[in-house]
N, C-alpha and C. Protein backbone atom coordinates (compact mmCIF):
# COMPACT_ATOMS: atom_id res chain seq x y z
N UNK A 1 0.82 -1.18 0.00
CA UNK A 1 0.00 0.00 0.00
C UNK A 1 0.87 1.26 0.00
N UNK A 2 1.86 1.09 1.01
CA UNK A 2 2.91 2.21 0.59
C UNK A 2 3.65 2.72 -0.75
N UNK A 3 3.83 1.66 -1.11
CA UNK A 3 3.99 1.79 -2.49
C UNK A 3 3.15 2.30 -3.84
N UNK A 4 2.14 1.73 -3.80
CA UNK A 4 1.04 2.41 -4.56
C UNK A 4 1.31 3.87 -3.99
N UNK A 5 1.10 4.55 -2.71
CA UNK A 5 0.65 5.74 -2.63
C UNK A 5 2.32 6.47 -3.19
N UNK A 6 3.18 5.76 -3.06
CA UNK A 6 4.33 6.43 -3.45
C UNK A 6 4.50 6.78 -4.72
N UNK A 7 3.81 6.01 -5.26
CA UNK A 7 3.86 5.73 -7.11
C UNK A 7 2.84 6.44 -7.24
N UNK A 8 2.32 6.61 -6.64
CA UNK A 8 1.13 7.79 -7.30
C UNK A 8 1.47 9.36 -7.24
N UNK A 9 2.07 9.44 -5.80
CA UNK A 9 2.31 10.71 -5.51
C UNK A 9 3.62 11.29 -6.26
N UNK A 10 4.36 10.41 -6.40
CA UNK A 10 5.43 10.99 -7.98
C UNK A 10 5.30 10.89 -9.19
N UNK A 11 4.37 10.03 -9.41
CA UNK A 11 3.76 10.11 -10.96
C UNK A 11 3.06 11.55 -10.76
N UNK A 12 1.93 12.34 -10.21
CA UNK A 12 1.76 14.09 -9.82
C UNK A 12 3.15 14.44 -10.05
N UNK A 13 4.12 14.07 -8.76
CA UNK A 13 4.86 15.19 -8.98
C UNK A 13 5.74 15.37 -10.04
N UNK A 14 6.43 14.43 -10.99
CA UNK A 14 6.38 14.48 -12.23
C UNK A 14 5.69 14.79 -13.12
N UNK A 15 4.48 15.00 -12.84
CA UNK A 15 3.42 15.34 -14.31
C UNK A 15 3.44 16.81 -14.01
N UNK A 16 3.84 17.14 -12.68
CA UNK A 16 3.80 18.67 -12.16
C UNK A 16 4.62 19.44 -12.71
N UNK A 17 5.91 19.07 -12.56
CA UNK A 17 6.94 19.49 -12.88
C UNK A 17 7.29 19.67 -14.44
N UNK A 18 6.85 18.68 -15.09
CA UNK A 18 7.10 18.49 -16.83
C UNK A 18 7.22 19.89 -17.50
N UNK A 19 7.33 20.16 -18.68
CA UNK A 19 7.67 21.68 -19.48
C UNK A 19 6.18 21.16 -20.30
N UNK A 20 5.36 21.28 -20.04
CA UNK A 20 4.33 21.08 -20.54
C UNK A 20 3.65 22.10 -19.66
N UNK A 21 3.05 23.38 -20.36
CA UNK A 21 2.26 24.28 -19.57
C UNK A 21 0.72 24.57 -20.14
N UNK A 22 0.09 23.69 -20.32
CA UNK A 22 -1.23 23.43 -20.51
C UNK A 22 -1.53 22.29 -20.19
N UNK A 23 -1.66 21.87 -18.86
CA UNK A 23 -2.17 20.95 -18.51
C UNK A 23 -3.31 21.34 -18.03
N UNK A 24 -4.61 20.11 -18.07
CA UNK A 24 -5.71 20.67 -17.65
C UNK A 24 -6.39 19.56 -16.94
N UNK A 25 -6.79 19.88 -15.39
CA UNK A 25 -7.15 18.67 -14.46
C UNK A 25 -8.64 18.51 -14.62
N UNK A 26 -9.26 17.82 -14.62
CA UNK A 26 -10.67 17.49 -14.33
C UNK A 26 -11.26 16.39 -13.35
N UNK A 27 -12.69 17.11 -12.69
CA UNK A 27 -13.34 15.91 -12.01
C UNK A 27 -15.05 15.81 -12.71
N UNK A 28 -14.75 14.12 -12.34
CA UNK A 28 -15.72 13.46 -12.70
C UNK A 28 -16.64 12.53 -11.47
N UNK A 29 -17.76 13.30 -11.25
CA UNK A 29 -18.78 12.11 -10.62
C UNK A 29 -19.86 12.05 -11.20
N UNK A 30 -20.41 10.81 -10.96
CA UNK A 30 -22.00 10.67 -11.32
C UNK A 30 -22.98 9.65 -10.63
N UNK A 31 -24.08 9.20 -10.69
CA UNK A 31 -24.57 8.09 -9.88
C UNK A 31 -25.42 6.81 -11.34
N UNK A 32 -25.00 5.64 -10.75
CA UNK A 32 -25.28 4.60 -12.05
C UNK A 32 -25.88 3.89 -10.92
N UNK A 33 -27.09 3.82 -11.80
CA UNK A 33 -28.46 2.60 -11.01
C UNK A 33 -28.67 1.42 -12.02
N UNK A 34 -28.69 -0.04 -11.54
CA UNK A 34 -29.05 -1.15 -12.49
C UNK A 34 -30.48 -1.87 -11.81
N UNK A 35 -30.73 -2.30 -12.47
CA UNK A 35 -31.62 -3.75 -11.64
C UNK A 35 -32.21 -5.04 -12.52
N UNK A 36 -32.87 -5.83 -12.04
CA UNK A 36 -33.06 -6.70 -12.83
C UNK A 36 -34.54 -6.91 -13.32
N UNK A 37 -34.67 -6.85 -14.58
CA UNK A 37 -35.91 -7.09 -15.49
C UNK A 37 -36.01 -8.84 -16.02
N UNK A 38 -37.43 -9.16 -16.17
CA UNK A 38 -37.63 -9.97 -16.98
C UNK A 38 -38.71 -11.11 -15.77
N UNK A 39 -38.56 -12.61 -16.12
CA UNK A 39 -39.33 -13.19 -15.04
C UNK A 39 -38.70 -13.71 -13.97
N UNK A 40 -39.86 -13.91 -13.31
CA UNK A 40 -38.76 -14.32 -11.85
C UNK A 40 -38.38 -13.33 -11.15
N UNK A 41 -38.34 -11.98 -11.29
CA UNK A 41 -37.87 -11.07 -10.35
C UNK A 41 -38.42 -10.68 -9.34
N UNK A 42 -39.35 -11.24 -8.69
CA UNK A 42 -40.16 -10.38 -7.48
C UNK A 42 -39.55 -9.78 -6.22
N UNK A 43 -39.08 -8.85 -5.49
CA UNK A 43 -38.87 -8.29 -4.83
C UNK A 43 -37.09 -7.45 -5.34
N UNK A 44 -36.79 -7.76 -6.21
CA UNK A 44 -35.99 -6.79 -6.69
C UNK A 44 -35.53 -5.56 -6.95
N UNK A 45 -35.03 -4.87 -5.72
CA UNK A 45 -34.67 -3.15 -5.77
C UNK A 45 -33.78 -2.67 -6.61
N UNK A 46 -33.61 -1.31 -7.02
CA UNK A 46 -32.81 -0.23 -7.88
C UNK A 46 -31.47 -0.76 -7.05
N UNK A 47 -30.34 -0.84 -7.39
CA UNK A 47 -29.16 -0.74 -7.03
C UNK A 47 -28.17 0.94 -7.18
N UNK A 48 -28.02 1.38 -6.76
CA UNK A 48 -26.96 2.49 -6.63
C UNK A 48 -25.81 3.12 -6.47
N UNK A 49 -25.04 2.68 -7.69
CA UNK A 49 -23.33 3.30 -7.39
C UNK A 49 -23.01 4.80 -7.77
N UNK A 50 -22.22 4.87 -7.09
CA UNK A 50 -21.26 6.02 -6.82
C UNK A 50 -20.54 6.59 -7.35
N UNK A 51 -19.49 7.22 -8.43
CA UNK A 51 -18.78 7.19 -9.15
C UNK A 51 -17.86 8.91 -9.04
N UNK A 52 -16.87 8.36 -8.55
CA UNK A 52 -16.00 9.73 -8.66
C UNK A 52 -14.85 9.20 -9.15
N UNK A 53 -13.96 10.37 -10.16
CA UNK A 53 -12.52 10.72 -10.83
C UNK A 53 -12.17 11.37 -10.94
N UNK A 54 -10.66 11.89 -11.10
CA UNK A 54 -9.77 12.76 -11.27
C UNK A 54 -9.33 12.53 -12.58
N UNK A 55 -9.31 13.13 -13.46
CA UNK A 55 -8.49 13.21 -14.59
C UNK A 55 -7.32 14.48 -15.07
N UNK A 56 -6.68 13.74 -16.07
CA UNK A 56 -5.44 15.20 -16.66
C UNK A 56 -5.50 14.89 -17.84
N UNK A 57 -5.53 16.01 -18.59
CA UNK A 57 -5.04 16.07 -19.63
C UNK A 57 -4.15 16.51 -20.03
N UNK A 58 -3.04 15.85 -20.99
CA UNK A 58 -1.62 15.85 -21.22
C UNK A 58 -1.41 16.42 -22.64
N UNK A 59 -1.21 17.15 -23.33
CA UNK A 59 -0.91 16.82 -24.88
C UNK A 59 0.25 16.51 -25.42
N UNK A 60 0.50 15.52 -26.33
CA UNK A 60 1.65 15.15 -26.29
C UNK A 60 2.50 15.68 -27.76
N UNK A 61 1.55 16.59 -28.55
CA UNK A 61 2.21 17.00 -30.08
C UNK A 61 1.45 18.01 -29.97
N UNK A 62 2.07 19.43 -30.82
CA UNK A 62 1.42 20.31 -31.25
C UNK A 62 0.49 19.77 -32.66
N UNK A 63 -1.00 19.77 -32.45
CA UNK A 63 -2.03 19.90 -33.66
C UNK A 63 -2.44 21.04 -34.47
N UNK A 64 -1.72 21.52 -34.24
CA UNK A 64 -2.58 22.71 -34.77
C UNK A 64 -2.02 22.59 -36.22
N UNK A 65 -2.89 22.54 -37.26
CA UNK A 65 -2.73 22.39 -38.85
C UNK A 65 -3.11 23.69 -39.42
N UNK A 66 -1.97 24.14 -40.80
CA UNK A 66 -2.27 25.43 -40.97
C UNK A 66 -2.91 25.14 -42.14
């Protein structure tokens, strides 16, 4: 577990540091409900997950076409 958090927290601080000055962070949540249809289902409730992320965006080439 130490490890993971170590590897995470320098993969940031490397992505921090890079000569790349348009980086752009984003978050993502939302809520996803399933359940089950068809026969046979009687007493079957909505289920409800959770969903949060962090994202970055990196670019790795200039696009711009003249």
């Amino acid at each position: 577990m130490k490890k993971l958090a170590f590897f995470i927290l320098l993969s940031l601080v490397t992505l921090g540091v890079s000569a790349q000055s348009n980086l752009k962070w984003n978050v993502n949540a939302g809520i996803g409900m399933s359940n089950w249809y068809g026969d046979d289902t009687d007493g079957t409730d909505a289920k409800f997950a959770y969903k949060v992320g962090i994202g970055l965006e990196v670019p790795f080439a200039n696009t711009n076409i003249t």
